[in-house]
Protein backbone atom coordinates (compact mmCIF):
# COMPACT_ATOMS: atom_id res chain seq x y z
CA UNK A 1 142.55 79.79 137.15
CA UNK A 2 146.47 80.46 136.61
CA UNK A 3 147.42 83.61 138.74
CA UNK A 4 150.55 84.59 137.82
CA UNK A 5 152.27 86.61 141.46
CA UNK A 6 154.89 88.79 139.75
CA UNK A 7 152.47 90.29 137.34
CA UNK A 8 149.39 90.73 139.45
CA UNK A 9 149.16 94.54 141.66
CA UNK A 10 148.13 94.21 145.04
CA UNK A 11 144.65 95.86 143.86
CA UNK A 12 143.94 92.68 141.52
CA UNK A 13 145.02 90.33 143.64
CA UNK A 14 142.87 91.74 146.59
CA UNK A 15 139.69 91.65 144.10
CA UNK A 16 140.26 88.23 143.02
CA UNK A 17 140.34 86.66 146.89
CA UNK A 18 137.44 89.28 147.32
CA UNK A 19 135.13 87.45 144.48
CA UNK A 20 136.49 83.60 145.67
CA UNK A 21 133.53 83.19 148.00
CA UNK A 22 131.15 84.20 145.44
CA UNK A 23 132.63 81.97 142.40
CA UNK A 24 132.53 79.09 145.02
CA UNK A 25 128.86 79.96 145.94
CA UNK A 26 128.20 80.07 141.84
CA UNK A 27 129.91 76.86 141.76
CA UNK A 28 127.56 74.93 144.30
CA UNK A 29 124.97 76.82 143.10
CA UNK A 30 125.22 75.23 139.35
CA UNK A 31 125.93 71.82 141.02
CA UNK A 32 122.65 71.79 143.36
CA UNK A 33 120.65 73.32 140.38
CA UNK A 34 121.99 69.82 138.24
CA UNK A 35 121.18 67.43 141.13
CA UNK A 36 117.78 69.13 142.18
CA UNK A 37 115.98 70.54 139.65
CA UNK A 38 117.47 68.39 136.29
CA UNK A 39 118.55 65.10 137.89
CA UNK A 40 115.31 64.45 139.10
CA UNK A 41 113.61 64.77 135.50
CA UNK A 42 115.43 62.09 134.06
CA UNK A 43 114.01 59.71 136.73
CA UNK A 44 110.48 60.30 136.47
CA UNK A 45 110.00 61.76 132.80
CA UNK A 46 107.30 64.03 133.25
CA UNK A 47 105.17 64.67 129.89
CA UNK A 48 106.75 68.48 129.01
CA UNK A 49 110.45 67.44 129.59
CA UNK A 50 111.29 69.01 126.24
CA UNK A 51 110.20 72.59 127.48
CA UNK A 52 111.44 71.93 130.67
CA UNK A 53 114.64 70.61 129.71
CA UNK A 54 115.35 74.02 127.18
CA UNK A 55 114.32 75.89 130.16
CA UNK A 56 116.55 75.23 132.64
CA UNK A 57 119.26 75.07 130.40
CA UNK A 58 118.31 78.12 129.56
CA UNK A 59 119.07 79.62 133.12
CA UNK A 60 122.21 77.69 133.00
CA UNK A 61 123.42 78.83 130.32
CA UNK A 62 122.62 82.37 131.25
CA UNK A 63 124.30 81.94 134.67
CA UNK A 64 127.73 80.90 132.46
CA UNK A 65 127.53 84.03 130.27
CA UNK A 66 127.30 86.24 133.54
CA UNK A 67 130.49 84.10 134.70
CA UNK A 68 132.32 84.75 131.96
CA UNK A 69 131.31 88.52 131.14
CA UNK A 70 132.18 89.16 134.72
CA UNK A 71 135.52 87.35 134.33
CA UNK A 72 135.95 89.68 131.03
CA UNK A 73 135.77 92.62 133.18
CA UNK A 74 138.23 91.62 135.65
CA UNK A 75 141.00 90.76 132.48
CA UNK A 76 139.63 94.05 131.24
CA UNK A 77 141.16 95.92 134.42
């Protein structure tokens, strides 16, 4: 993320260190959700791994939209 000093108000830049710990937790978050829930698929293969597969990337996929509609909103401000 480029944060430019001189053009940010003191209101923006107060939100932005307010939301860090969240976008950090979100960041683990998608990490753990990779290691633990679709990392161990590939090793064992179970039978539905089609469905399962489109499922969870499902949920990823919805957890990046919410990322990125709630980054909208910040630019928006």
């Amino acid at each position: 993320m480029k944060l430019f000093i001189d053009e940010i108000t003191a209101k923006e830049l107060f939100a932005i260190l307010v939301m860090l710990p969240k976008l950090l937790l979100d960041a683990v978050k998608e990490e753990l959700f990779w290691w633990f829930v679709l990392y161990p698929y590939e090793i064992t293969y179970p039978f539905n791994w089609q469905k399962v597969c489109r499922k969870e990337l499902a949920k990823s996929l919805k957890r990046r939209e919410h990322y990125y509609r709630h980054q909208r909103k910040v630019q928006d401000k």
